[in-house]
Protein backbone atom coordinates (compact mmCIF):
# COMPACT_ATOMS: atom_id res chain seq x y z
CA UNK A 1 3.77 7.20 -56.10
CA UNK A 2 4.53 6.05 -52.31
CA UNK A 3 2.83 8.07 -50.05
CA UNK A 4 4.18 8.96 -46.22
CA UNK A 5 1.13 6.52 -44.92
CA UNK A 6 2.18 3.82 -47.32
CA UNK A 7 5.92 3.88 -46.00
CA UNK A 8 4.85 3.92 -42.20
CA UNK A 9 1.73 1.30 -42.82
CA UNK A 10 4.76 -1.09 -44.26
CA UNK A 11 7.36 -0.34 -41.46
CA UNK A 12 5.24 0.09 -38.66
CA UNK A 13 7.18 2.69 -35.59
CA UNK A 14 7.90 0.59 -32.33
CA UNK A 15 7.08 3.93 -29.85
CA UNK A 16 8.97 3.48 -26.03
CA UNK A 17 8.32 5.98 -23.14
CA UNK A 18 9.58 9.43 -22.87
CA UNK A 19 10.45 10.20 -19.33
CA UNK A 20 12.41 13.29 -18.51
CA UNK A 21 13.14 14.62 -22.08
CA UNK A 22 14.44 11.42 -22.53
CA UNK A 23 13.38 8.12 -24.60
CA UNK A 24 13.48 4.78 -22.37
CA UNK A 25 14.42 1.35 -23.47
CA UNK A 26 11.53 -0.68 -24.02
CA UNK A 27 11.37 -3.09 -21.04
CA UNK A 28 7.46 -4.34 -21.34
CA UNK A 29 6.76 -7.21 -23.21
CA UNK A 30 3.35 -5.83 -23.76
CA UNK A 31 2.29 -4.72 -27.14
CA UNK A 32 -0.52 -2.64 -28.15
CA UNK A 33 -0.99 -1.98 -31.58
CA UNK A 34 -2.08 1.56 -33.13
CA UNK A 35 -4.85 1.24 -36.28
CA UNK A 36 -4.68 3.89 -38.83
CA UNK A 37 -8.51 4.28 -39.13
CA UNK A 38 -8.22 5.01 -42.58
CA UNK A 39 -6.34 2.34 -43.56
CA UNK A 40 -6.96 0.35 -41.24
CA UNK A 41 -3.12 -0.26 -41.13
CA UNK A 42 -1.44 -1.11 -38.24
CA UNK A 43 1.08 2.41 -37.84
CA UNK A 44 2.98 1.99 -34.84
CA UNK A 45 3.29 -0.52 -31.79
CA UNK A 46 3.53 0.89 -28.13
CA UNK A 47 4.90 -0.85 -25.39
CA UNK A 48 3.26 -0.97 -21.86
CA UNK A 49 5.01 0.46 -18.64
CA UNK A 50 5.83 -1.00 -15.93
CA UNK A 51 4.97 0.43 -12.96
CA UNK A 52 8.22 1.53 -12.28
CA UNK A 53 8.19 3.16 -15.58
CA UNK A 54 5.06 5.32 -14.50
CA UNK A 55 6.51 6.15 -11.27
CA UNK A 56 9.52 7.51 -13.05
CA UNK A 57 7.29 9.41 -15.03
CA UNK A 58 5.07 10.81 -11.83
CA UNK A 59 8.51 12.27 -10.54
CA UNK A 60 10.30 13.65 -13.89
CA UNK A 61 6.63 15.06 -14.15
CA UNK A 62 6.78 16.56 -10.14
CA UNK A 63 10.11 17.94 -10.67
CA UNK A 64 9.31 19.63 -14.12
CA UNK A 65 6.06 21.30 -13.19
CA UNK A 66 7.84 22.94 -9.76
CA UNK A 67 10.61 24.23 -11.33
């Protein structure tokens, strides 16, 4: 039987940035791989932000927390 780990260790998730309650387009070319531990499986792949990307972030962040 195929577990939930099995399916995501086979078809690992590509993970962008979530800025403002909102997913963003992966624009790095940067790719850091995430290890299950226990499987030692590569799970996912996350992309780096740019620094534009984190200031975006800083601001959505700003306006959120002063509301």
């Amino acid at each position: 039987m195929r577990t939930r780990r099995d399916e995501i260790s086979s078809n690992p998730l590509a993970i962008s940035g979530y800025v403002g309650g909102r997913f963003t387009g992966v624009s790095a070319t940067e790719a850091i791989a995430v290890i299950d531990p226990t499987t030692e499986h590569q799970i996912a792949t996350l992309y780096e932000s740019s620094a534009d990307e984190v200031d975006q972030a800083v601001t959505a962040a700003r306006l959120a927390f002063d509301k």
